[in-house]
C-alpha atoms as a PDB file:
ATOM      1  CA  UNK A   1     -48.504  40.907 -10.419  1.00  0.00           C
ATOM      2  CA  UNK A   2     -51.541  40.267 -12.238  1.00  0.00           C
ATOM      3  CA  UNK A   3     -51.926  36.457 -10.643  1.00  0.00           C
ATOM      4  CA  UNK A   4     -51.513  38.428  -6.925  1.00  0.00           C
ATOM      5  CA  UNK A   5     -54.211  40.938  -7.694  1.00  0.00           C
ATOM      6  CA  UNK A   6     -56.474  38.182  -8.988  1.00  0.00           C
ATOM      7  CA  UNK A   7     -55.717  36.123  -5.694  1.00  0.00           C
ATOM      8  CA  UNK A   8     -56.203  39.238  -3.162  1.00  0.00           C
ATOM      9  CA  UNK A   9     -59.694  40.153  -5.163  1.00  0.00           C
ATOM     10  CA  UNK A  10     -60.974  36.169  -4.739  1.00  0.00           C
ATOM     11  CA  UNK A  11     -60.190  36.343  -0.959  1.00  0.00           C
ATOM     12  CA  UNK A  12     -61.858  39.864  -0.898  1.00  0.00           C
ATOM     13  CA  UNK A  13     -65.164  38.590  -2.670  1.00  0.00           C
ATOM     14  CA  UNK A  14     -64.969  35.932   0.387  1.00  0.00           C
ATOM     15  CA  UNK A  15     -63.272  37.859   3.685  1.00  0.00           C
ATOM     16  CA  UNK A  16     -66.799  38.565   5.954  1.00  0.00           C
ATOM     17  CA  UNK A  17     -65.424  41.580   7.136  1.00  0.00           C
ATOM     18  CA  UNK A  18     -65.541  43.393   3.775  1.00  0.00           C
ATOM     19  CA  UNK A  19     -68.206  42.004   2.806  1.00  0.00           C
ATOM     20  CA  UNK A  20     -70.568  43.708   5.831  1.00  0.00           C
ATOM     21  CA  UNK A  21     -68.324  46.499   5.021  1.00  0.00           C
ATOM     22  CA  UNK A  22     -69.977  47.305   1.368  1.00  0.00           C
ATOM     23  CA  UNK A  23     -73.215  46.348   2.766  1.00  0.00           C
ATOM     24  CA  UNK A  24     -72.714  48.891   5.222  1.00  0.00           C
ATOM     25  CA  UNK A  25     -71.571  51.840   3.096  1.00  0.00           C
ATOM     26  CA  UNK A  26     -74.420  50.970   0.474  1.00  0.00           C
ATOM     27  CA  UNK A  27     -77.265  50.849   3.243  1.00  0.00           C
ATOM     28  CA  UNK A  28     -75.506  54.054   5.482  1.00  0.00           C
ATOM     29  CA  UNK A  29     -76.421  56.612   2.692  1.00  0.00           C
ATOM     30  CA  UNK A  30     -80.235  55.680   2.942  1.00  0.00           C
ATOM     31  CA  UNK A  31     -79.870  55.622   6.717  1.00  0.00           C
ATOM     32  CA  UNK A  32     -78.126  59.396   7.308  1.00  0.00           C
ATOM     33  CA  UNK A  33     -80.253  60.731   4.692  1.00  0.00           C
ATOM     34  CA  UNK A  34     -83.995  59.115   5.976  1.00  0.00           C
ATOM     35  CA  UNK A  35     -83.003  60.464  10.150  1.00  0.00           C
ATOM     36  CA  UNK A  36     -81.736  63.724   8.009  1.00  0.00           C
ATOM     37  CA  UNK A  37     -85.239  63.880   6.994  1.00  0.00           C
ATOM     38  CA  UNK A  38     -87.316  63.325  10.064  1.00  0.00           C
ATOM     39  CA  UNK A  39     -84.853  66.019  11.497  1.00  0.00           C
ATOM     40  CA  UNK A  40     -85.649  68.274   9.403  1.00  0.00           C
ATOM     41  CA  UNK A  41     -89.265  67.271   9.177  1.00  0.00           C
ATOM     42  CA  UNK A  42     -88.820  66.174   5.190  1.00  0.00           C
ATOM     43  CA  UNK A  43     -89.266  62.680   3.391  1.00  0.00           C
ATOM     44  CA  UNK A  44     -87.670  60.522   1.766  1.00  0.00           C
ATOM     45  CA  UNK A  45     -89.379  62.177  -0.774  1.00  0.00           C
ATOM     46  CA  UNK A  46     -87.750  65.260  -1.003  1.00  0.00           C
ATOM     47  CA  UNK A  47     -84.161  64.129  -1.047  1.00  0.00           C
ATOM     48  CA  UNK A  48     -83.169  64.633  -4.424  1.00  0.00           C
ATOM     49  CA  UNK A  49     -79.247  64.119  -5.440  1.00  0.00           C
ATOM     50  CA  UNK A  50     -78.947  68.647  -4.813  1.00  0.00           C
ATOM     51  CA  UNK A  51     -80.719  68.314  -1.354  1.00  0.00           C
ATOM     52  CA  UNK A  52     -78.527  65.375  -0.623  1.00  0.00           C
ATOM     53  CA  UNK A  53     -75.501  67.215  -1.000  1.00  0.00           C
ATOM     54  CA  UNK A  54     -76.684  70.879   0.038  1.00  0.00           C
ATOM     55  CA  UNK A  55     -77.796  69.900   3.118  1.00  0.00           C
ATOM     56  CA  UNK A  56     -74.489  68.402   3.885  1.00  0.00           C
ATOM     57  CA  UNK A  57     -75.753  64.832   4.633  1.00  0.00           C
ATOM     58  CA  UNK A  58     -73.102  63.500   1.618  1.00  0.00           C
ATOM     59  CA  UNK A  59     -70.386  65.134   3.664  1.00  0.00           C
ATOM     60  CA  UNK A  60     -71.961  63.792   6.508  1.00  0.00           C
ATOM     61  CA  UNK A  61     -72.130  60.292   4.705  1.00  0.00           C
ATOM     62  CA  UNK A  62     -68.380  60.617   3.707  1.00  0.00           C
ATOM     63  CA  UNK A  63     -67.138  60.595   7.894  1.00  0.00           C
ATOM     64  CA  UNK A  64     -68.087  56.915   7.786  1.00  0.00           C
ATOM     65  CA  UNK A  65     -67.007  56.210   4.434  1.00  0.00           C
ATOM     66  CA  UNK A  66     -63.212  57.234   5.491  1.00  0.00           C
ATOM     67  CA  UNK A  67     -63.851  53.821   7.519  1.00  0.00           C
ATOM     68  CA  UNK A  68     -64.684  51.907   4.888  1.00  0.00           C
ATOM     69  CA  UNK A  69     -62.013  53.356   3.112  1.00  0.00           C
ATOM     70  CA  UNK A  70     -59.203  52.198   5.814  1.00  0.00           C
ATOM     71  CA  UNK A  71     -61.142  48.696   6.086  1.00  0.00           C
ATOM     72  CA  UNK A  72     -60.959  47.436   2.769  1.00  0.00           C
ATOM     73  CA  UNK A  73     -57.289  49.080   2.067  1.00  0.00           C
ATOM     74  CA  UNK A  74     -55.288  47.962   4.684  1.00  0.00           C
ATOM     75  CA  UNK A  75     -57.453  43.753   4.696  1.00  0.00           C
ATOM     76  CA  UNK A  76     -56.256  44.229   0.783  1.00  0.00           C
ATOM     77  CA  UNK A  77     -52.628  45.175   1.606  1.00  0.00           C
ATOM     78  CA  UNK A  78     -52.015  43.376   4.731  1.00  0.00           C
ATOM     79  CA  UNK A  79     -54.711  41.149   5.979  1.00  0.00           C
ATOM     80  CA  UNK A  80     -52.665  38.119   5.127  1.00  0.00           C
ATOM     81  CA  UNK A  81     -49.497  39.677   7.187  1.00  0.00           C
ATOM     82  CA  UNK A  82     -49.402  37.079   9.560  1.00  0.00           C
ATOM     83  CA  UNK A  83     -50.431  34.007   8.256  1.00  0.00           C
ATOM     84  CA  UNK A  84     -46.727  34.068   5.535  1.00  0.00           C
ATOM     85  CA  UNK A  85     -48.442  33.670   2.474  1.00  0.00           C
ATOM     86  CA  UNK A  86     -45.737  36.731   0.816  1.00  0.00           C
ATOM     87  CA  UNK A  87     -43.205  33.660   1.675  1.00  0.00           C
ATOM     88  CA  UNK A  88     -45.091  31.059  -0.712  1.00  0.00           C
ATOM     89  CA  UNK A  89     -45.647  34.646  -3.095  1.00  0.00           C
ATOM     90  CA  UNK A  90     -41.484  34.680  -3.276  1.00  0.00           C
ATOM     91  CA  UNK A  91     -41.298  30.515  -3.686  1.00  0.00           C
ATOM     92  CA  UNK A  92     -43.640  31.033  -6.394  1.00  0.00           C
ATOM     93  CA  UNK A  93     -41.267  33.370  -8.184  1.00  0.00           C
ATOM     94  CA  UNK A  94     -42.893  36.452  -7.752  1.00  0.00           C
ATOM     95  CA  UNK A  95     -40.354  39.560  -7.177  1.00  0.00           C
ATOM     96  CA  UNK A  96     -40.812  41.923  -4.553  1.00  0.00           C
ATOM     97  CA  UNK A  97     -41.543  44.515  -7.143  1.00  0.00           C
ATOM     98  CA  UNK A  98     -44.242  42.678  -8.251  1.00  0.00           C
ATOM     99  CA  UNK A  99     -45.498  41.370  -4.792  1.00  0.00           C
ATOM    100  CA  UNK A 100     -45.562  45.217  -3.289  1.00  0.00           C
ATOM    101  CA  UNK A 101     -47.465  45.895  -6.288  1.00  0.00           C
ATOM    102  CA  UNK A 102     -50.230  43.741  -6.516  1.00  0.00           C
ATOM    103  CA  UNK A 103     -50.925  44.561  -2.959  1.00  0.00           C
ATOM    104  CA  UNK A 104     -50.779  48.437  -3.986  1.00  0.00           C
ATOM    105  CA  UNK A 105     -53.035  47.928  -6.848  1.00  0.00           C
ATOM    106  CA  UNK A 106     -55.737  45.663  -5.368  1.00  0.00           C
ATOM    107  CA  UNK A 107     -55.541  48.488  -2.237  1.00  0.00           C
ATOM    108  CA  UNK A 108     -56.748  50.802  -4.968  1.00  0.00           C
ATOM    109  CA  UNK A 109     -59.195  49.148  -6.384  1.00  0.00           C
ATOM    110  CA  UNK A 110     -60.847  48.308  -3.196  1.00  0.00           C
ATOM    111  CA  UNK A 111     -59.848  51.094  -0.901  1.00  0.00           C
ATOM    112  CA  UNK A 112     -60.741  54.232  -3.497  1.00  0.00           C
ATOM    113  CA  UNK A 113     -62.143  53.089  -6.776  1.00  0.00           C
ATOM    114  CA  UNK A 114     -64.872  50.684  -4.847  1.00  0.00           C
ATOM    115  CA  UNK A 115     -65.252  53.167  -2.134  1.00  0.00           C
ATOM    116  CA  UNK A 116     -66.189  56.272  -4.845  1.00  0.00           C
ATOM    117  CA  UNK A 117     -68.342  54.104  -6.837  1.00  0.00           C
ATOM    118  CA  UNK A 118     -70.407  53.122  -3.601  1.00  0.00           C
ATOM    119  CA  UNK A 119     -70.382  57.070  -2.797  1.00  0.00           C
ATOM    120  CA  UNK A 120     -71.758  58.270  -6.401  1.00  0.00           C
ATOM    121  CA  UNK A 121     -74.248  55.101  -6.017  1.00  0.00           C
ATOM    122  CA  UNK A 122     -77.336  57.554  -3.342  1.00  0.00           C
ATOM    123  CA  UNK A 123     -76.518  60.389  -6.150  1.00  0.00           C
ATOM    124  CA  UNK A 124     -76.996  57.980  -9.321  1.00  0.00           C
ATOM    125  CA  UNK A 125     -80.567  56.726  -7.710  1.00  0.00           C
ATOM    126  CA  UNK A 126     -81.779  59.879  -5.899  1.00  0.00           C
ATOM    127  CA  UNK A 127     -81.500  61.459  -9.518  1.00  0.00           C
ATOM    128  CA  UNK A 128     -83.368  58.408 -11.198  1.00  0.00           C
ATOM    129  CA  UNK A 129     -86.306  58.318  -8.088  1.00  0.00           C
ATOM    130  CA  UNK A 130     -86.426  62.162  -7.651  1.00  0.00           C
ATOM    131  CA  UNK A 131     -84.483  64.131 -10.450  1.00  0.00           C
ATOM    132  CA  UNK A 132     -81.812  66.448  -9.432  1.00  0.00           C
ATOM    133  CA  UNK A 133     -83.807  69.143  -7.770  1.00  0.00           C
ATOM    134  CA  UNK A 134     -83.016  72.717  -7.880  1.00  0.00           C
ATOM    135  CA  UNK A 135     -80.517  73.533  -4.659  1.00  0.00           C
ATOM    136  CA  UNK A 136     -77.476  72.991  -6.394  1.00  0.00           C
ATOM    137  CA  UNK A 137     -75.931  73.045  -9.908  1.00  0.00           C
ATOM    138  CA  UNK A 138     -75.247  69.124 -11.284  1.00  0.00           C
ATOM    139  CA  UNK A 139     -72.379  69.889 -13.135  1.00  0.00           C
ATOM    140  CA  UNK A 140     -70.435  71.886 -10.217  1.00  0.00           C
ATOM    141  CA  UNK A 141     -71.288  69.271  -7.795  1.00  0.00           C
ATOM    142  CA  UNK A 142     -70.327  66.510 -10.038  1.00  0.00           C
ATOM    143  CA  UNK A 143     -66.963  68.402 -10.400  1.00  0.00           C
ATOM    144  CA  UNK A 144     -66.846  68.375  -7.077  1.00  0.00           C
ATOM    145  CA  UNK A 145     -67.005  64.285  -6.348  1.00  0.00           C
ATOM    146  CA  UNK A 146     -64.864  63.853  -8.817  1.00  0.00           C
ATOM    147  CA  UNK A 147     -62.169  66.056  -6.996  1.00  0.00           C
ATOM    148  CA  UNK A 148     -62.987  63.769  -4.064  1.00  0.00           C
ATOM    149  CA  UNK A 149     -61.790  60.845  -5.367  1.00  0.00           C
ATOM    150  CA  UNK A 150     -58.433  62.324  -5.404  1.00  0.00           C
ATOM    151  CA  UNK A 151     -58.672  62.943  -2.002  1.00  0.00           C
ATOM    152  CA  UNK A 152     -60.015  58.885  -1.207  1.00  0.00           C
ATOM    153  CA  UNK A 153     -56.642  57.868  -2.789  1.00  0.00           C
ATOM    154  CA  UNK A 154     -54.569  59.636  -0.958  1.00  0.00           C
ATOM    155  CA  UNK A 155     -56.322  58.456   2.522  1.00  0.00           C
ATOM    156  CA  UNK A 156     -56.581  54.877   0.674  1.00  0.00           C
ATOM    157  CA  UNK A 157     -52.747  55.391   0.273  1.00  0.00           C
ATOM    158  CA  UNK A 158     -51.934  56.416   3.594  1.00  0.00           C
ATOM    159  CA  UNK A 159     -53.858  53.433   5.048  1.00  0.00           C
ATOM    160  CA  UNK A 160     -52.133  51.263   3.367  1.00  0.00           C
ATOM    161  CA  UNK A 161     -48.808  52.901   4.279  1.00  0.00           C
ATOM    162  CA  UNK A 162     -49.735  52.217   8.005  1.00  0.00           C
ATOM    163  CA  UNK A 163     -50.944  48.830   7.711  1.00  0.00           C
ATOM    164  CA  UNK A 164     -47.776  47.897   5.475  1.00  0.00           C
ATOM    165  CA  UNK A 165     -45.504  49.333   8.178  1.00  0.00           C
ATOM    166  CA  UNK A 166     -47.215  47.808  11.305  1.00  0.00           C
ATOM    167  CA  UNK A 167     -47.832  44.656   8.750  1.00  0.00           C
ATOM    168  CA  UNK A 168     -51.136  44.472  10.291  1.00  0.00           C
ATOM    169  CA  UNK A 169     -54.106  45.007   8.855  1.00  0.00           C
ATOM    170  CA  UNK A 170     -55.589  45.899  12.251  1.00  0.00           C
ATOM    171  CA  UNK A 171     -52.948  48.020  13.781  1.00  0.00           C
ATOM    172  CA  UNK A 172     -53.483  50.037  10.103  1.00  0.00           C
ATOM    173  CA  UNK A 173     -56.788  50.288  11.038  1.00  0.00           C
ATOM    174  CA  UNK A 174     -56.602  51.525  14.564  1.00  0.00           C
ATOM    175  CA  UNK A 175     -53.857  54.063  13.505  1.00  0.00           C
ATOM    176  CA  UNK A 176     -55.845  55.385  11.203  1.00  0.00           C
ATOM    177  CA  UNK A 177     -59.344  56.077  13.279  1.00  0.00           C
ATOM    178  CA  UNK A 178     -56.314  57.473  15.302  1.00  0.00           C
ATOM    179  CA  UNK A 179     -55.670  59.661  13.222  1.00  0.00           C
ATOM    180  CA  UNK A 180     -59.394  60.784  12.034  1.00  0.00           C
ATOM    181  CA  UNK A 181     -59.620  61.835  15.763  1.00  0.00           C
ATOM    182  CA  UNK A 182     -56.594  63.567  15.684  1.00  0.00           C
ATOM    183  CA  UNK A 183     -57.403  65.417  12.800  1.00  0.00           C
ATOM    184  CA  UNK A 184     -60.979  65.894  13.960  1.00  0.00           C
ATOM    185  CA  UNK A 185     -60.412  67.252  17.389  1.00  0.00           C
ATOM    186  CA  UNK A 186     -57.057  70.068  15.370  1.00  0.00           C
ATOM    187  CA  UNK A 187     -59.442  70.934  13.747  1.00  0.00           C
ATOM    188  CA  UNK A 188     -62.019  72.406  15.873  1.00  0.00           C
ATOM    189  CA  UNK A 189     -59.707  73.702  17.980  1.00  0.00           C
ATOM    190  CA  UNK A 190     -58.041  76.135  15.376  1.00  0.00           C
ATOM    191  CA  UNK A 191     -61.499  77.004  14.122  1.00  0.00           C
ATOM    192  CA  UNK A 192     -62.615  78.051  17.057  1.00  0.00           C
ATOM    193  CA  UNK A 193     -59.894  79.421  18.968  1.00  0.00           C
ATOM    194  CA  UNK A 194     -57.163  80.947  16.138  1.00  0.00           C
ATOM    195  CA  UNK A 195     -59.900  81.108  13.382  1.00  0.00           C
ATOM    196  CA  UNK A 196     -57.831  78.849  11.137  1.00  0.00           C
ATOM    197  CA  UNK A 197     -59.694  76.728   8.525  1.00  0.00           C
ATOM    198  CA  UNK A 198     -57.587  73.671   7.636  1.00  0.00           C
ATOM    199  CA  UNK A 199     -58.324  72.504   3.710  1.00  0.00           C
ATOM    200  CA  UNK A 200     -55.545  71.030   1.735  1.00  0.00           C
ATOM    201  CA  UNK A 201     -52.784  69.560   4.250  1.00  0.00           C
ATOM    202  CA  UNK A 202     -54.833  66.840   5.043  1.00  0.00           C
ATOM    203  CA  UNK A 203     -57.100  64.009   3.030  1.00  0.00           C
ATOM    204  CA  UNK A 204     -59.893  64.108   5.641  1.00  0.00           C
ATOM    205  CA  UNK A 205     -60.380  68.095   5.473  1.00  0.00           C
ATOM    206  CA  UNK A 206     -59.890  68.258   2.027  1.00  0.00           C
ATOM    207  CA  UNK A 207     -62.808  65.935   0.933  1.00  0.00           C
ATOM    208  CA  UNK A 208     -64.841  67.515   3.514  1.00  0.00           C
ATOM    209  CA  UNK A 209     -64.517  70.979   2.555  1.00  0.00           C
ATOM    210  CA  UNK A 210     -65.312  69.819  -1.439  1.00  0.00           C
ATOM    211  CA  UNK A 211     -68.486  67.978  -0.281  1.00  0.00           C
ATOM    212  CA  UNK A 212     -69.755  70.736   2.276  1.00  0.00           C
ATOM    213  CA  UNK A 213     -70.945  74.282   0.739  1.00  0.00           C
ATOM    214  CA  UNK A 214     -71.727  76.939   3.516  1.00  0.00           C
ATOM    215  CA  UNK A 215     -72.716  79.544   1.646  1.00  0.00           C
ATOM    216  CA  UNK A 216     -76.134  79.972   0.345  1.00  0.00           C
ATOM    217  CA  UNK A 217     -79.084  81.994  -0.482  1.00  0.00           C
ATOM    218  CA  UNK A 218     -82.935  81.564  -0.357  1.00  0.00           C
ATOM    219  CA  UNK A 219     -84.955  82.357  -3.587  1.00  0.00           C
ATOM    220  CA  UNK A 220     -88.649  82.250  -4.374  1.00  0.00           C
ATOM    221  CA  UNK A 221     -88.856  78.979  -7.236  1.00  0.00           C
ATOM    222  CA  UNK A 222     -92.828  78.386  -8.812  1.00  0.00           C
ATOM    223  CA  UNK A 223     -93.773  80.335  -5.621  1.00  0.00           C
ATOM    224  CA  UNK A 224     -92.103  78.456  -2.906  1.00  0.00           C
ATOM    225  CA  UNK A 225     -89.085  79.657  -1.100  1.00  0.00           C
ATOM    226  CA  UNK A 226     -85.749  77.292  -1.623  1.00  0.00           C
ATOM    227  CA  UNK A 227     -82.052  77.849  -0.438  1.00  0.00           C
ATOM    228  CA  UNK A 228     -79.879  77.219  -3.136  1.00  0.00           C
ATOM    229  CA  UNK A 229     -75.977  76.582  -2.058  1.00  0.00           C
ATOM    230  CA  UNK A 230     -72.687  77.695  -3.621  1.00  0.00           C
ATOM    231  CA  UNK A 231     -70.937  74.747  -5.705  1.00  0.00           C
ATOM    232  CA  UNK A 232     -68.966  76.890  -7.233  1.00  0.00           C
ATOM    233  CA  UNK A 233     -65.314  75.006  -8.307  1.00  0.00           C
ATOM    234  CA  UNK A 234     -62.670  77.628  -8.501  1.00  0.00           C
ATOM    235  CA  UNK A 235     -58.934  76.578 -10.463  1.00  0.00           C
ATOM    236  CA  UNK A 236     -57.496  77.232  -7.375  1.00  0.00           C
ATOM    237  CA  UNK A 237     -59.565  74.446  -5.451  1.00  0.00           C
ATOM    238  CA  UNK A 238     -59.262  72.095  -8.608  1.00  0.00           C
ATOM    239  CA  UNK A 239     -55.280  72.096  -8.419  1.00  0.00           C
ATOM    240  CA  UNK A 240     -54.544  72.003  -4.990  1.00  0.00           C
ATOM    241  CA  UNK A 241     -56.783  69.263  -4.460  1.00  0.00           C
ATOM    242  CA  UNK A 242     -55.605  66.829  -7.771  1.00  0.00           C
ATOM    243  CA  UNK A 243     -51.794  68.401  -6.899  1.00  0.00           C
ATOM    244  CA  UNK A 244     -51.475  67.878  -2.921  1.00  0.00           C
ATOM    245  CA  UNK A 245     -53.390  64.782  -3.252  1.00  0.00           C
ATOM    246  CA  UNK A 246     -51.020  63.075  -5.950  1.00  0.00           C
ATOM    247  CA  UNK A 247     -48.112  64.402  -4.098  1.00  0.00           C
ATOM    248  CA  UNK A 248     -49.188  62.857  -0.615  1.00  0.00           C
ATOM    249  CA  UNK A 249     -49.735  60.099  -2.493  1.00  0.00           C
ATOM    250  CA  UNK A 250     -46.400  59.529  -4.133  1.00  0.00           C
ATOM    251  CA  UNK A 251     -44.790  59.987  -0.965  1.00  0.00           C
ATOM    252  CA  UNK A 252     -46.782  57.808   0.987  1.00  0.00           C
ATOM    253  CA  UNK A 253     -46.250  55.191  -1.915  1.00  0.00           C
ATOM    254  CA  UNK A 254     -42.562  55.221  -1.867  1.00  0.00           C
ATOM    255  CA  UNK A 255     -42.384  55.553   2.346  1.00  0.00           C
ATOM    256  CA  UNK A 256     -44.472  52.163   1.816  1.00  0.00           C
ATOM    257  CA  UNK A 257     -42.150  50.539  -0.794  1.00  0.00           C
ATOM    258  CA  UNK A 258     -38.991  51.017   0.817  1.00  0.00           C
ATOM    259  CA  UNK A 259     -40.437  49.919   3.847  1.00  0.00           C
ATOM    260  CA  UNK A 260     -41.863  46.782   2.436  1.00  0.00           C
ATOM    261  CA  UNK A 261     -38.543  45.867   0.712  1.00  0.00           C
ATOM    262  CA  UNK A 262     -36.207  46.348   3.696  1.00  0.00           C
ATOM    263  CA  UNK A 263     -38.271  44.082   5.948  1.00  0.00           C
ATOM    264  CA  UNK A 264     -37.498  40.294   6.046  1.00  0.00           C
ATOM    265  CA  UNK A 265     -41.121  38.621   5.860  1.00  0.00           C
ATOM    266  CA  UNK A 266     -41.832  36.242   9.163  1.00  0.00           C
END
């Protein structure tokens, strides 16, 4: 498993598309967050790691990274579908096991561990350029990403569930902005016409709701007025997120394996 995982991350580190991927998700951050500024008619300046997240540009940030995070999973999983290199993987004398595996685990590492560090990286230097600022509480919100990443491995697992089933990297792709839309577009239409807010049955709505506080209050700070937000992390919100996420995850994992081992490879 370990030699598969080794040869998936050296075509990674080589495969254009990801790379322009990362480049994108570091450089999007800095993007959303500058034309949140001129919106708003702020700098650069003024976007400290609190105003970053209370003014919902990091949930706003996080839309786009869901593409990153279906990119890089389903190239790691199946971006070599088509061209039979599982076959030399079984002459070799890999097991399936083993095979399914190292595709799983370098889908992880790419899809939700890479993806959450490029997330935390606008908070890490918005802190060291601007300090925290006061619209938000740093531990709360830190809580907060950190319940996130539960939530990017169980859409990095269900990517890679669709692009092992369609054995396309592609097709995984497509099905998956498929079902962003999908999501997207349910959504807004129980909001606004059955006044149903949907949190925990899906990935998508789950990391958005964490990342997106709509309650807040304006306060007078060293004599200038500022809105501090709600970060609040209840145990409710804690274990539904770690427990629904680890659950979709499982299943999605073993839809995935038995799957992969029923299929002949071409």
């Amino acid at each position: 498993m370990y030699n598969i995982v080794k040869s998936l991350n050296y075509s990674a580190r080589r495969d254009t598309t990801i790379i322009i991927t990362i480049i994108s998700m570091l450089g999007l951050p800095a993007f959303v967050a500058y034309l949140s500024g001129m919106l708003n008619g702020d700098s650069m300046q003024k976007m400290t790691p609190s105003a970053y997240f209370g003014g919902q540009t990091m949930g706003t940030v996080f839309v786009f990274t869901c593409f990153g995070i279906m990119i890089l999973a389903c190239k790691l999983c199946a971006g070599d579908a088509s061209d039979k290199t599982i076959n030399y993987e079984f002459l070799a004398g890999h097991s399936r096991v083993s095979i399914f595996a190292g595709r799983m685990v370098a889908g992880f590492l790419w899809g939700a561990v890479l993806i959450f560090i490029l997330m935390m990286v606008p908070v890490v230097v918005f802190e060291l350029l601007y300090g925290w600022g006061p619209e938000t509480n740093k531990t709360e919100v830190l809580i907060r990403c950190g319940l996130v990443f539960f939530a990017i491995v169980r859409f990095c697992a269900y990517s890679m569930m669709l692009a092992t089933i369609t054995r396309s990297a592609g097709k995984g792709i497509a099905l998956g902005y498929a079902t962003l839309m999908v999501i997207a577009v349910g959504q807004s239409i129980l909001e606004e016409m059955l006044d149903i807010v949907v949190v925990y049955p899906t990935a998508f709505t789950n990391a958005c709701y964490l990342l997106i506080s709509e309650n807040s209050r304006n306060v007078v700070l060293d004599g200038k007025t500022v809105t501090i937000f709600d970060t609040s992390v209840t145990p409710d919100m804690a274990v539904k997120t770690i427990a629904v996420s680890l659950l979709f995850t499982v299943g999605y994992m073993i839809i995935t394996y038995f799957n992969f081992k029923k299929k002949d490879r071409d």
